[in-house]
PDB file of N, CA and C in Angstrom:
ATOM      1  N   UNK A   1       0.850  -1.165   0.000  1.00  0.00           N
ATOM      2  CA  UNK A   1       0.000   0.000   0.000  1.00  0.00           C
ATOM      3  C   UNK A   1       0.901   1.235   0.000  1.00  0.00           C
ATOM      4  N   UNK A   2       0.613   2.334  -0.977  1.00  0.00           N
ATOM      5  CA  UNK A   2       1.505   3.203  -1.129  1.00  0.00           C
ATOM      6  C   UNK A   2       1.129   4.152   0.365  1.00  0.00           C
ATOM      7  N   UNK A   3       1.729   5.384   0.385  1.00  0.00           N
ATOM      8  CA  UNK A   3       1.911   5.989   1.668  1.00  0.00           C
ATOM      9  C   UNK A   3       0.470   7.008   1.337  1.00  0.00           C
ATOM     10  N   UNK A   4       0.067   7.094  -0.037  1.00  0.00           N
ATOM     11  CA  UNK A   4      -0.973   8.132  -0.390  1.00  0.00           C
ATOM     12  C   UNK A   4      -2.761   7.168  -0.319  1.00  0.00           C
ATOM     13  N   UNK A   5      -2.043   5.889  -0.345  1.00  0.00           N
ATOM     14  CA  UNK A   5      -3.270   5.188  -0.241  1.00  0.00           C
ATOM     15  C   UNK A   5      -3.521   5.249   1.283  1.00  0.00           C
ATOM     16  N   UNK A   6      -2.240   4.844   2.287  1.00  0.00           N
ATOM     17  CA  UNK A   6      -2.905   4.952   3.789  1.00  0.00           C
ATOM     18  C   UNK A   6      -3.373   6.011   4.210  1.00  0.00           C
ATOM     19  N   UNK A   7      -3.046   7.300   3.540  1.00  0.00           N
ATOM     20  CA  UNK A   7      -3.788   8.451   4.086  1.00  0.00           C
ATOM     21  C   UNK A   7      -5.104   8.581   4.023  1.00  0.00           C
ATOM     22  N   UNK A   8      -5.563   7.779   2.429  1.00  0.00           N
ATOM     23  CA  UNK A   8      -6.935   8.121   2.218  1.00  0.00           C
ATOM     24  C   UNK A   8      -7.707   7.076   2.910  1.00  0.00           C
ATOM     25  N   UNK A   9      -7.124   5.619   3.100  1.00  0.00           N
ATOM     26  CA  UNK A   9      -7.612   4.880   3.610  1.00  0.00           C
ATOM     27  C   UNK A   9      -7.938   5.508   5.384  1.00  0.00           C
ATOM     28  N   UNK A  10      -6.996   6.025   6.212  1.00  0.00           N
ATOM     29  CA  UNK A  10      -7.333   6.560   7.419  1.00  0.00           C
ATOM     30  C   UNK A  10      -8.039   7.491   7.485  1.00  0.00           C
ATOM     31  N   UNK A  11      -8.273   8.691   6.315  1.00  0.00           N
ATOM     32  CA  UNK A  11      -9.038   9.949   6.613  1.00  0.00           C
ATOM     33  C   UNK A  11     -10.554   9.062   6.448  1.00  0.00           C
ATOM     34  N   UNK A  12     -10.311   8.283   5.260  1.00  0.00           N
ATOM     35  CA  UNK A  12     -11.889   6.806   5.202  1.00  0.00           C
ATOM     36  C   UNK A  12     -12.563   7.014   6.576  1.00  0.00           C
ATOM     37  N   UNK A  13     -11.727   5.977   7.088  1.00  0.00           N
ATOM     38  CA  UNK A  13     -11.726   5.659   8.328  1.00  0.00           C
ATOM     39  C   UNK A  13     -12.340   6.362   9.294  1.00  0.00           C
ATOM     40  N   UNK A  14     -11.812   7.343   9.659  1.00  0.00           N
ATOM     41  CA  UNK A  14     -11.865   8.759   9.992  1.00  0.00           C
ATOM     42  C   UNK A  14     -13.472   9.435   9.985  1.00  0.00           C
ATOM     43  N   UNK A  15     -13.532   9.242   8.348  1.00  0.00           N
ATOM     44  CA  UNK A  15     -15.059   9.750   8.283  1.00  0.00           C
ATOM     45  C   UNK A  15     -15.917   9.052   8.515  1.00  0.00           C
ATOM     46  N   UNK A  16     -15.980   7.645   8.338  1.00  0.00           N
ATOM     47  CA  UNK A  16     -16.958   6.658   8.899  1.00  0.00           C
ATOM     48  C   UNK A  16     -17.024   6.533  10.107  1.00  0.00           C
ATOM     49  N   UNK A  17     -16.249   6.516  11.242  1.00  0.00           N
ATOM     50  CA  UNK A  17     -16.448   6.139  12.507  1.00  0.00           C
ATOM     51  C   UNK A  17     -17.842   7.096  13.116  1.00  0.00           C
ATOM     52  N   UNK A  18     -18.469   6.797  14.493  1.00  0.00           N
ATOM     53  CA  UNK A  18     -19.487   7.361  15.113  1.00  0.00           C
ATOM     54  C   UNK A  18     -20.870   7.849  14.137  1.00  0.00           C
ATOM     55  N   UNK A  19     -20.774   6.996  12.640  1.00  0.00           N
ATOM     56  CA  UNK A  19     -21.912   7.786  11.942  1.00  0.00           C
ATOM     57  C   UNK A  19     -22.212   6.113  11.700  1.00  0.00           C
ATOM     58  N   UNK A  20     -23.864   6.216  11.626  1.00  0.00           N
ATOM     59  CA  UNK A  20     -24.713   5.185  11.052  1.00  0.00           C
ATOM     60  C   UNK A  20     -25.309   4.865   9.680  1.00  0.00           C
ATOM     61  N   UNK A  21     -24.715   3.932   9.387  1.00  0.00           N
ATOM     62  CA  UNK A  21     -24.534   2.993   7.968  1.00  0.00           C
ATOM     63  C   UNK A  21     -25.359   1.768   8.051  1.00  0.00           C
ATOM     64  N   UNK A  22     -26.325   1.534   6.297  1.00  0.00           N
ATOM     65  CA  UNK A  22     -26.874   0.665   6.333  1.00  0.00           C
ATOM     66  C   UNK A  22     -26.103  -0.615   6.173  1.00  0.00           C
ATOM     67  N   UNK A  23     -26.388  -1.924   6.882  1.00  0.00           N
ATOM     68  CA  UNK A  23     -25.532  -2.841   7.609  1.00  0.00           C
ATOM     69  C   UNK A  23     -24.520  -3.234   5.673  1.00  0.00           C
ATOM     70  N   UNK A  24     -25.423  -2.898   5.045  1.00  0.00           N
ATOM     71  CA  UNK A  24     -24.382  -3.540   3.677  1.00  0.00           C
ATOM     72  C   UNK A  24     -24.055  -2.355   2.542  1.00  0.00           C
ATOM     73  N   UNK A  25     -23.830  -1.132   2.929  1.00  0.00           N
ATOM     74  CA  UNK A  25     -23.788   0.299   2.289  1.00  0.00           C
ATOM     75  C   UNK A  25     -21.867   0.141   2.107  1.00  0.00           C
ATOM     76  N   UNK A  26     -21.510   0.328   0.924  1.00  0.00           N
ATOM     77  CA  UNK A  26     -20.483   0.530   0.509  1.00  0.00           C
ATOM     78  C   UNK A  26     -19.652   1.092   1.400  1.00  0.00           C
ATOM     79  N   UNK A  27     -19.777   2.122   2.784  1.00  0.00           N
ATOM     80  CA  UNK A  27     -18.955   2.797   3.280  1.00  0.00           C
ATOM     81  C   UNK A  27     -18.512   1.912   4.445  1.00  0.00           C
ATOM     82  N   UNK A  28     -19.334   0.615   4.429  1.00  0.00           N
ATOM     83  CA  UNK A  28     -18.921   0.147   5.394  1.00  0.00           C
ATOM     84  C   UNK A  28     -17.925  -0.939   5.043  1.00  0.00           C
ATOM     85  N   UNK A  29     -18.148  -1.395   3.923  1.00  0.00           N
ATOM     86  CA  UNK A  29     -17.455  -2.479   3.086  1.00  0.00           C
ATOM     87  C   UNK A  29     -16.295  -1.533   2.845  1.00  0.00           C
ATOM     88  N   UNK A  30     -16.200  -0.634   3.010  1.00  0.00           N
ATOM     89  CA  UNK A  30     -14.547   0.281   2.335  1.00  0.00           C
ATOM     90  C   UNK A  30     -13.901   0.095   3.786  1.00  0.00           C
ATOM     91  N   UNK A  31     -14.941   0.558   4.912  1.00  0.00           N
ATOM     92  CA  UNK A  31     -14.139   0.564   6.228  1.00  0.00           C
ATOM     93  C   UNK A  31     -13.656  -0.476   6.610  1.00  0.00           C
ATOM     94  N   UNK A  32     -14.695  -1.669   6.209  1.00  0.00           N
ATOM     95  CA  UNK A  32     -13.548  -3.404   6.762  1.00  0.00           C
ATOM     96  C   UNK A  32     -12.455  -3.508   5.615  1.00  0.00           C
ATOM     97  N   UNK A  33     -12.671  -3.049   4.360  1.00  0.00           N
ATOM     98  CA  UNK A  33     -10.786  -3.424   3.532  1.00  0.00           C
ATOM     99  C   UNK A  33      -9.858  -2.281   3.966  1.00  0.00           C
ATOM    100  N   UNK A  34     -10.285  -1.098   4.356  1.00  0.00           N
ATOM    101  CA  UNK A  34      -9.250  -0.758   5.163  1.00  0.00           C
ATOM    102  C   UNK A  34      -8.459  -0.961   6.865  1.00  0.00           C
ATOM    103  N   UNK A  35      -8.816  -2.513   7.311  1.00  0.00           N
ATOM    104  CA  UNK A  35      -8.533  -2.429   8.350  1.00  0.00           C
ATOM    105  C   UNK A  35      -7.761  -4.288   7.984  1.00  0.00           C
ATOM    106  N   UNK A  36      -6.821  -4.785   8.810  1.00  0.00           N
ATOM    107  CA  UNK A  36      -5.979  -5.979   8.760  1.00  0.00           C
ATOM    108  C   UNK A  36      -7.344  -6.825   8.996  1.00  0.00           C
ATOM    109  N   UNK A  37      -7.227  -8.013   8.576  1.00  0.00           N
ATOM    110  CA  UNK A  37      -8.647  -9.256   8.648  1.00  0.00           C
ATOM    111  C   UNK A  37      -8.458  -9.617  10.174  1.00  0.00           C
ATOM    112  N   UNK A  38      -7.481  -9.632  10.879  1.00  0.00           N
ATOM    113  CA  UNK A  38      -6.933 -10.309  11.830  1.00  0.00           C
ATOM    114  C   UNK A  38      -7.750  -9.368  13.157  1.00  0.00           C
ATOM    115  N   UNK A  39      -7.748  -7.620  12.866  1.00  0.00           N
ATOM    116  CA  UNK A  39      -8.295  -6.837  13.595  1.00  0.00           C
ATOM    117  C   UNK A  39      -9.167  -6.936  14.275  1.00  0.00           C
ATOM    118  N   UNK A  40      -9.533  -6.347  15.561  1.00  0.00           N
ATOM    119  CA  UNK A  40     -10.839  -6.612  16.233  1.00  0.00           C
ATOM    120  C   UNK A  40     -11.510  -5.130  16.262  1.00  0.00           C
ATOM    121  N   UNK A  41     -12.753  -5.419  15.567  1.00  0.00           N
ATOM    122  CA  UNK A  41     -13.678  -4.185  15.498  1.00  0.00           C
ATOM    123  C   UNK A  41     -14.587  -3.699  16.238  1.00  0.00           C
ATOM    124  N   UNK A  42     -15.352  -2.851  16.578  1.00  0.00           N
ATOM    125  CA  UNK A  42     -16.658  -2.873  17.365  1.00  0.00           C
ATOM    126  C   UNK A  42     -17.234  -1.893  16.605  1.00  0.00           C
ATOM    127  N   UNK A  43     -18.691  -2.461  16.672  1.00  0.00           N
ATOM    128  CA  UNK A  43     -19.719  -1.291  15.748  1.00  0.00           C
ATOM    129  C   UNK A  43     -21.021  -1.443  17.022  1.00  0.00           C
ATOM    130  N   UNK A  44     -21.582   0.067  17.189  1.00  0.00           N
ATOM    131  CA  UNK A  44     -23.012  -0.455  17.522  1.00  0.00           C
ATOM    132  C   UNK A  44     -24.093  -0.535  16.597  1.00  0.00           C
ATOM    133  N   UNK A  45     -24.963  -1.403  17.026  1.00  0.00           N
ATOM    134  CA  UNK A  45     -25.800  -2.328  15.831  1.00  0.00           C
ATOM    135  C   UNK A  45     -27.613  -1.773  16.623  1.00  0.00           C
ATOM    136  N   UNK A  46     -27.993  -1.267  15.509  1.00  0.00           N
ATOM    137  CA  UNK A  46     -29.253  -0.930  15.552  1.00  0.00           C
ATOM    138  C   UNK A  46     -30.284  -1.822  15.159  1.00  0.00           C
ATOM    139  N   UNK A  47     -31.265  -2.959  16.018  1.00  0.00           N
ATOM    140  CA  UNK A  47     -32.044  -3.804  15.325  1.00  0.00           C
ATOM    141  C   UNK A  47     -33.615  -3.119  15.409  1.00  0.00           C
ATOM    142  N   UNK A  48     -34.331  -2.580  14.033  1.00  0.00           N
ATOM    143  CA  UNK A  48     -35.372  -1.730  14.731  1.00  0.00           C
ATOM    144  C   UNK A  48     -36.698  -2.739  15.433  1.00  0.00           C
ATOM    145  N   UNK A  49     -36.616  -3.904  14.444  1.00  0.00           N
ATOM    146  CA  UNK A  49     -37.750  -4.864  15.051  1.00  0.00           C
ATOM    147  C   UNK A  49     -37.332  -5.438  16.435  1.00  0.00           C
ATOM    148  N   UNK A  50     -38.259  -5.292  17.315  1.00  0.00           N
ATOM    149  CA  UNK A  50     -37.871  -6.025  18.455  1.00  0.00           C
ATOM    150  C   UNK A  50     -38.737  -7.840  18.105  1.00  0.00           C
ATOM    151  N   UNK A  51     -39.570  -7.323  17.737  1.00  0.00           N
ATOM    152  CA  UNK A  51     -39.916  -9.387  17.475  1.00  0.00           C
ATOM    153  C   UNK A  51     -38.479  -9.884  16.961  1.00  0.00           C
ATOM    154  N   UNK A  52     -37.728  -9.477  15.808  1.00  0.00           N
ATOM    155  CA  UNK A  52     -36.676 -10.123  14.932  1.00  0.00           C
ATOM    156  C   UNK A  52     -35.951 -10.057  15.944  1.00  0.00           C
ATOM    157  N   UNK A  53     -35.207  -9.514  17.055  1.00  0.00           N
ATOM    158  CA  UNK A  53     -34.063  -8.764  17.549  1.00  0.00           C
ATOM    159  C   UNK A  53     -33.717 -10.110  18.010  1.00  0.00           C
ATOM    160  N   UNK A  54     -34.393 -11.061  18.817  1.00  0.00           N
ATOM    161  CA  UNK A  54     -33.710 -12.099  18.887  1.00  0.00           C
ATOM    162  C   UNK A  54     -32.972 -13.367  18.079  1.00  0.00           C
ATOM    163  N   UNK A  55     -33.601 -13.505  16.563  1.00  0.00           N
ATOM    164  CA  UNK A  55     -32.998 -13.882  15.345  1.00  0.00           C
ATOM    165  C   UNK A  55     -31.703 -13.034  14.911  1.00  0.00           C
ATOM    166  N   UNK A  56     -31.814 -11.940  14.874  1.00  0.00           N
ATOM    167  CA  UNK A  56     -30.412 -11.032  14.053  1.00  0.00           C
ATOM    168  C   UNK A  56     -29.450 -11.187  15.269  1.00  0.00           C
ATOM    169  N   UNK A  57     -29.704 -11.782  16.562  1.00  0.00           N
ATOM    170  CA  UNK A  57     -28.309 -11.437  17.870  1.00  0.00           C
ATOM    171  C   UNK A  57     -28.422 -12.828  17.722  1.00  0.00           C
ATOM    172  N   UNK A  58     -28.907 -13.677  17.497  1.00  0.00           N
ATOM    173  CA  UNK A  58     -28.342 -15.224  17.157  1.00  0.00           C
ATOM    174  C   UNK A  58     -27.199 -15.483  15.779  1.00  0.00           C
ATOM    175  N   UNK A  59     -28.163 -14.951  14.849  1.00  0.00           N
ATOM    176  CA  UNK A  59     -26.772 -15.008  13.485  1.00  0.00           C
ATOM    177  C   UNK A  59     -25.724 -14.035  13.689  1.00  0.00           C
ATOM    178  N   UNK A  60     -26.243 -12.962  14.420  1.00  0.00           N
ATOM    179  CA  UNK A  60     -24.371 -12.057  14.753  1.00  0.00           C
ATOM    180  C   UNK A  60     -23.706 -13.054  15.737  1.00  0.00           C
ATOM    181  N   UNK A  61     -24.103 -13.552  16.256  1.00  0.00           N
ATOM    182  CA  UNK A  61     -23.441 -14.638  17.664  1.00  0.00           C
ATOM    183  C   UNK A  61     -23.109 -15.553  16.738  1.00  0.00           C
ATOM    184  N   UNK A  62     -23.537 -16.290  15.871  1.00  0.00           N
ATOM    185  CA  UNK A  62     -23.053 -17.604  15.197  1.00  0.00           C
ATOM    186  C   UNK A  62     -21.844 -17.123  14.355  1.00  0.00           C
ATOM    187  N   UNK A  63     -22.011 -16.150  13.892  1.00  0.00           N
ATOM    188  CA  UNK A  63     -20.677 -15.334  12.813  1.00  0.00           C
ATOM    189  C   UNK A  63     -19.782 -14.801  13.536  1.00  0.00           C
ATOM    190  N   UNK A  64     -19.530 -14.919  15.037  1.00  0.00           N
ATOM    191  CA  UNK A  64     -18.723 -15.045  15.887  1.00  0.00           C
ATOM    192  C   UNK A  64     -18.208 -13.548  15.994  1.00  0.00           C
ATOM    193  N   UNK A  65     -19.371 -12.425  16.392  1.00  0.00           N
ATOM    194  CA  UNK A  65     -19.922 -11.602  16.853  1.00  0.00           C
ATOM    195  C   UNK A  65     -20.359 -11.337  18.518  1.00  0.00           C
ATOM    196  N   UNK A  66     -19.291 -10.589  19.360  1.00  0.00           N
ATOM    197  CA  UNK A  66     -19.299 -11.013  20.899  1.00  0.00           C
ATOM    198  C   UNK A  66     -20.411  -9.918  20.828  1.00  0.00           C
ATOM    199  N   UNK A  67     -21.808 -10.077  21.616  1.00  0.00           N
ATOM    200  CA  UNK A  67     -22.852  -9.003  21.870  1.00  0.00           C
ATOM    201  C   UNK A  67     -23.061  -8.430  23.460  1.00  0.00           C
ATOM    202  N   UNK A  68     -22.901  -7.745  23.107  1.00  0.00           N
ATOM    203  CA  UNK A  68     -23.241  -6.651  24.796  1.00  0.00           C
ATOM    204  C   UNK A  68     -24.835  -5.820  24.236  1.00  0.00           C
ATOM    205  N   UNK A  69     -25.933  -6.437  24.976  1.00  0.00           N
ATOM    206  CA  UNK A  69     -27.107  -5.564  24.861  1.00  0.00           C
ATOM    207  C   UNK A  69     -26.937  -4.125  25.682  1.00  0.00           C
ATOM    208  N   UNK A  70     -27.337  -3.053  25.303  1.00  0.00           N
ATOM    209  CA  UNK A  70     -27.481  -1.844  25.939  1.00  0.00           C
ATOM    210  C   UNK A  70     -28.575  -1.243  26.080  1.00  0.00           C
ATOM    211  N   UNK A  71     -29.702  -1.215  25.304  1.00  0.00           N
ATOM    212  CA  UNK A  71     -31.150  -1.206  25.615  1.00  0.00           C
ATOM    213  C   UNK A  71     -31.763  -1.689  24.524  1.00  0.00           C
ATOM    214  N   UNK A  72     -32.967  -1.739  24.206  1.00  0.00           N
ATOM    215  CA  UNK A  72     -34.290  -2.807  23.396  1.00  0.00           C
ATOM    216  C   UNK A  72     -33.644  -1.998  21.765  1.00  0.00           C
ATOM    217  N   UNK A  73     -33.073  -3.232  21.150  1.00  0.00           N
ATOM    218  CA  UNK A  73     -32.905  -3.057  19.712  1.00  0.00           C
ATOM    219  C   UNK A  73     -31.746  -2.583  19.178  1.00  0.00           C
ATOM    220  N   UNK A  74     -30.695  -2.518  20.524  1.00  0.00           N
ATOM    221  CA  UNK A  74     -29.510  -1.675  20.053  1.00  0.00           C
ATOM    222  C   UNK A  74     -28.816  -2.728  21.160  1.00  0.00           C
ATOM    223  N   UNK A  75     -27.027  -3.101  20.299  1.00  0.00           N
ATOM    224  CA  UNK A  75     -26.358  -3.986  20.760  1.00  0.00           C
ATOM    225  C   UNK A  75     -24.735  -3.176  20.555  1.00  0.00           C
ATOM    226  N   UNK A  76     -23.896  -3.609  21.099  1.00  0.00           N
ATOM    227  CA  UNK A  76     -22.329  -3.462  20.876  1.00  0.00           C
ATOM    228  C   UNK A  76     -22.348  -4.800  20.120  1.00  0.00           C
ATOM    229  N   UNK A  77     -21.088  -4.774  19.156  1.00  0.00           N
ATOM    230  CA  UNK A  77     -20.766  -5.489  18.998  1.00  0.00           C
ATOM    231  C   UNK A  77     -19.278  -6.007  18.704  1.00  0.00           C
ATOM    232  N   UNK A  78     -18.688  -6.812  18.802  1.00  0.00           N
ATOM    233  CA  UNK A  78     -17.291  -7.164  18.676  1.00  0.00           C
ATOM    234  C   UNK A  78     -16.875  -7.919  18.165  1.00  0.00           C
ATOM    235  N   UNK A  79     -15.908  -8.095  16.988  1.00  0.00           N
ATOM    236  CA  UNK A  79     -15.596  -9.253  16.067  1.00  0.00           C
ATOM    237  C   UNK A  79     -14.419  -8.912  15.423  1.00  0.00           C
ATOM    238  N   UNK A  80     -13.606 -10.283  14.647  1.00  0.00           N
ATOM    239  CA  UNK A  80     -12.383  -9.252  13.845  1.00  0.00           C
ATOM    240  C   UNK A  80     -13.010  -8.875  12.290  1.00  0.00           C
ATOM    241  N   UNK A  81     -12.093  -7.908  12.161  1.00  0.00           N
ATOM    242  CA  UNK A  81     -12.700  -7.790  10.692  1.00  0.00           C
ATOM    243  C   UNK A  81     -12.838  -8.600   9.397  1.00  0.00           C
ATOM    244  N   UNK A  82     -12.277  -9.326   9.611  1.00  0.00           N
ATOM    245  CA  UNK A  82     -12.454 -11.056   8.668  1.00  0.00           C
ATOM    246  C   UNK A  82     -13.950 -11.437   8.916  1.00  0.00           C
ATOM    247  N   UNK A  83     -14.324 -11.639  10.236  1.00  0.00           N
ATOM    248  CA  UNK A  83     -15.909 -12.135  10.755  1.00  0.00           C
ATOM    249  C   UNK A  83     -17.063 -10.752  10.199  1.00  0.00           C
ATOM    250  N   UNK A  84     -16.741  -9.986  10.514  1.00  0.00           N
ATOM    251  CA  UNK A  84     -17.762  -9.012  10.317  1.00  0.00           C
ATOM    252  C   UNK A  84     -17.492  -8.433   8.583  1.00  0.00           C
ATOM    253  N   UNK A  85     -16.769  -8.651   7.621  1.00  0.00           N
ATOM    254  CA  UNK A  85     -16.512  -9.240   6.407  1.00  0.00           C
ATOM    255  C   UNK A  85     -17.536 -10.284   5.495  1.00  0.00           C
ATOM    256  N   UNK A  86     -17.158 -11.242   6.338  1.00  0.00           N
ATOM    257  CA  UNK A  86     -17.967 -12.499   5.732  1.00  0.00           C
ATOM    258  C   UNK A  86     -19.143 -12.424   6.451  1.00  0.00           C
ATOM    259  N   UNK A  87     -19.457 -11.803   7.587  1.00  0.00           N
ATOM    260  CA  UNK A  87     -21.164 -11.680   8.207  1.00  0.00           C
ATOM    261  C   UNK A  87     -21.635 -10.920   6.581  1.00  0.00           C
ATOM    262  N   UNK A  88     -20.605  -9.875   6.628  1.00  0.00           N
ATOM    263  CA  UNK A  88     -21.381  -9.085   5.493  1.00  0.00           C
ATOM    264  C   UNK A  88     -21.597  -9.609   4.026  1.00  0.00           C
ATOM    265  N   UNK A  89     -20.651 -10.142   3.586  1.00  0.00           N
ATOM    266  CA  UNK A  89     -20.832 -11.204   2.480  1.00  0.00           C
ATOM    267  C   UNK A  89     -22.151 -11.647   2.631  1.00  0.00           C
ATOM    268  N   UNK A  90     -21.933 -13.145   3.703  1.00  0.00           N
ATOM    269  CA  UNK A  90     -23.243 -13.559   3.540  1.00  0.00           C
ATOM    270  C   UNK A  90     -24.688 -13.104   3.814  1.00  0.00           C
ATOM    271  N   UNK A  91     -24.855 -12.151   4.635  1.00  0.00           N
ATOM    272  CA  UNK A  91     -25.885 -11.837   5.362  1.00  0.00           C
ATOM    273  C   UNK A  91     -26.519 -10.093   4.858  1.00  0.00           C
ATOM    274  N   UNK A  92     -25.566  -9.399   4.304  1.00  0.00           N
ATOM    275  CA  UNK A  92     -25.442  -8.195   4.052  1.00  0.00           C
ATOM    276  C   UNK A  92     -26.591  -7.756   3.426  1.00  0.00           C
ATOM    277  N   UNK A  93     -27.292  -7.801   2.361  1.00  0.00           N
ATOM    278  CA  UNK A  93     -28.495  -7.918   1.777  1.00  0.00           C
ATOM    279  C   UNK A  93     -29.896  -8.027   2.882  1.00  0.00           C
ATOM    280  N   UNK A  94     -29.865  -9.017   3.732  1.00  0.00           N
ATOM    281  CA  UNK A  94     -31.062  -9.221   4.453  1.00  0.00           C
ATOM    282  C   UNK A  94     -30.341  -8.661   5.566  1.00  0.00           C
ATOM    283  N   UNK A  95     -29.725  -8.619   6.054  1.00  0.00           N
ATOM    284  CA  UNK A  95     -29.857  -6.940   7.303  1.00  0.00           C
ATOM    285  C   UNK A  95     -29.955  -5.513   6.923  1.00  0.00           C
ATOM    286  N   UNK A  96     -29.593  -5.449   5.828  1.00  0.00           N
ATOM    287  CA  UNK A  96     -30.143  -3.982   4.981  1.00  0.00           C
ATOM    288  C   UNK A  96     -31.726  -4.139   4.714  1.00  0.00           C
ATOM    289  N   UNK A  97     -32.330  -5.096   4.466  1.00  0.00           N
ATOM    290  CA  UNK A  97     -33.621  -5.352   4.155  1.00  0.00           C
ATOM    291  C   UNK A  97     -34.268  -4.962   5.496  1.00  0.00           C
ATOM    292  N   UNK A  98     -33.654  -5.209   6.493  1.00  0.00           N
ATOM    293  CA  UNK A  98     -34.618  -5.202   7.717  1.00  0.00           C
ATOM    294  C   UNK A  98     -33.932  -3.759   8.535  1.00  0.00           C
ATOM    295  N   UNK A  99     -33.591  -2.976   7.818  1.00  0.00           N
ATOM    296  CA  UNK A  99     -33.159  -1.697   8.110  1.00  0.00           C
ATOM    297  C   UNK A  99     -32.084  -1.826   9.607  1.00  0.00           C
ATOM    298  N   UNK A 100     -31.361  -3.280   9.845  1.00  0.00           N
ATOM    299  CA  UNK A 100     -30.309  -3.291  10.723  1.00  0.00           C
ATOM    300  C   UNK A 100     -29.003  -1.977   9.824  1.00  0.00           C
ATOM    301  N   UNK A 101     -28.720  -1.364  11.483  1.00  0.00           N
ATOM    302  CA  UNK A 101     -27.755  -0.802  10.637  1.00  0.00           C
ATOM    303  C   UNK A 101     -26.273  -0.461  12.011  1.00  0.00           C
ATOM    304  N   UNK A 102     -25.435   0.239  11.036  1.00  0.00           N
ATOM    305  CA  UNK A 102     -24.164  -0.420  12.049  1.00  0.00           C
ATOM    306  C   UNK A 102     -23.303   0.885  11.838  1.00  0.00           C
ATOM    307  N   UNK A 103     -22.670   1.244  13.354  1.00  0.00           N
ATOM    308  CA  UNK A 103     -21.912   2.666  13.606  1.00  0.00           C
ATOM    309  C   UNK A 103     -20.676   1.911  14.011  1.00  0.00           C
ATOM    310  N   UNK A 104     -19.478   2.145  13.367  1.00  0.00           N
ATOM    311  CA  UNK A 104     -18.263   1.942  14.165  1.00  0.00           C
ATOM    312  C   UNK A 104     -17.547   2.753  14.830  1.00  0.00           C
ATOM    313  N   UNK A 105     -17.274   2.219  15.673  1.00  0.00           N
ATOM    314  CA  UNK A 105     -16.882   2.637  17.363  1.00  0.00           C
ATOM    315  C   UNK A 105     -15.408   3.011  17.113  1.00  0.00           C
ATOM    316  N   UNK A 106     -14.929   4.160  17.697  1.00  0.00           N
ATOM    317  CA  UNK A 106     -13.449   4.603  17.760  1.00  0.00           C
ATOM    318  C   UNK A 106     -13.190   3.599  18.833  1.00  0.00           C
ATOM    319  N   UNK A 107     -11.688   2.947  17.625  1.00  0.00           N
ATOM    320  CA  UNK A 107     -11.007   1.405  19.113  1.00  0.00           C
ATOM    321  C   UNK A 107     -10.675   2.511  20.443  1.00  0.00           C
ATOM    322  N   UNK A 108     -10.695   1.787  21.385  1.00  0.00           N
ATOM    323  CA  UNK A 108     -10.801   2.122  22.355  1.00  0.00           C
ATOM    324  C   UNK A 108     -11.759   2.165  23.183  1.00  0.00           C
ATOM    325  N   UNK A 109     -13.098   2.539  22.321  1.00  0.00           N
ATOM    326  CA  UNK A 109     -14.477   3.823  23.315  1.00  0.00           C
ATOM    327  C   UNK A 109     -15.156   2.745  23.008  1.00  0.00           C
ATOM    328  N   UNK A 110     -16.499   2.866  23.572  1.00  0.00           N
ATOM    329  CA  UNK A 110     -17.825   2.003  23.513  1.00  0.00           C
ATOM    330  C   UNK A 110     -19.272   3.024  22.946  1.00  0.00           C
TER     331      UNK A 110
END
């Protein structure tokens, strides 16, 4: 990666964090190839249906997605960016369908 690509890749970065993205919206797919697969991420995850909410925190848990509930429909979540990658691969389409959507967290903060 040249030295002009990591800049744009971090200012990326940069601009995506603390803002809410639909779970399969291009800005989020730019933010996991700019980060190592190996990385551990956290996004908070907006589920608006509460009937579904217990289906969408089972398949984030099976895609090996650590969940911290914080109140009705809204979760932390924690995974490396390889997992939350291939969540999005496979799943990306039908959590955008159900208007799940996902803010990433400056490492460090919650």
């Amino acid at each position: 990666m040249s030295s002009l690509d990591k800049i744009i890749a971090e200012n990326m970065v940069c601009a995506t964090i603390n803002a809410v993205h639909d779970a399969a919206s291009p800005t989020i797919r730019a933010f996991l190839a700019a980060h190592q697969q190996d990385r551990s991420l956290t996004f908070h995850i907006s589920i608006p249906s509460t009937d579904a909410e217990g289906c969408y925190a089972r398949m984030l848990g099976s895609a090996g997605v650590t969940l911290s509930r914080t109140s009705i429909g809204r979760f932390i979540g924690t995974a490396t960016c390889g997992n939350w990658t291939k969540l999005l691969i496979d799943h990306g389409e039908l959590l955008e369908r159900q208007s799940i959507a996902l803010c990433p967290v400056r490492p460090g903060c919650s």
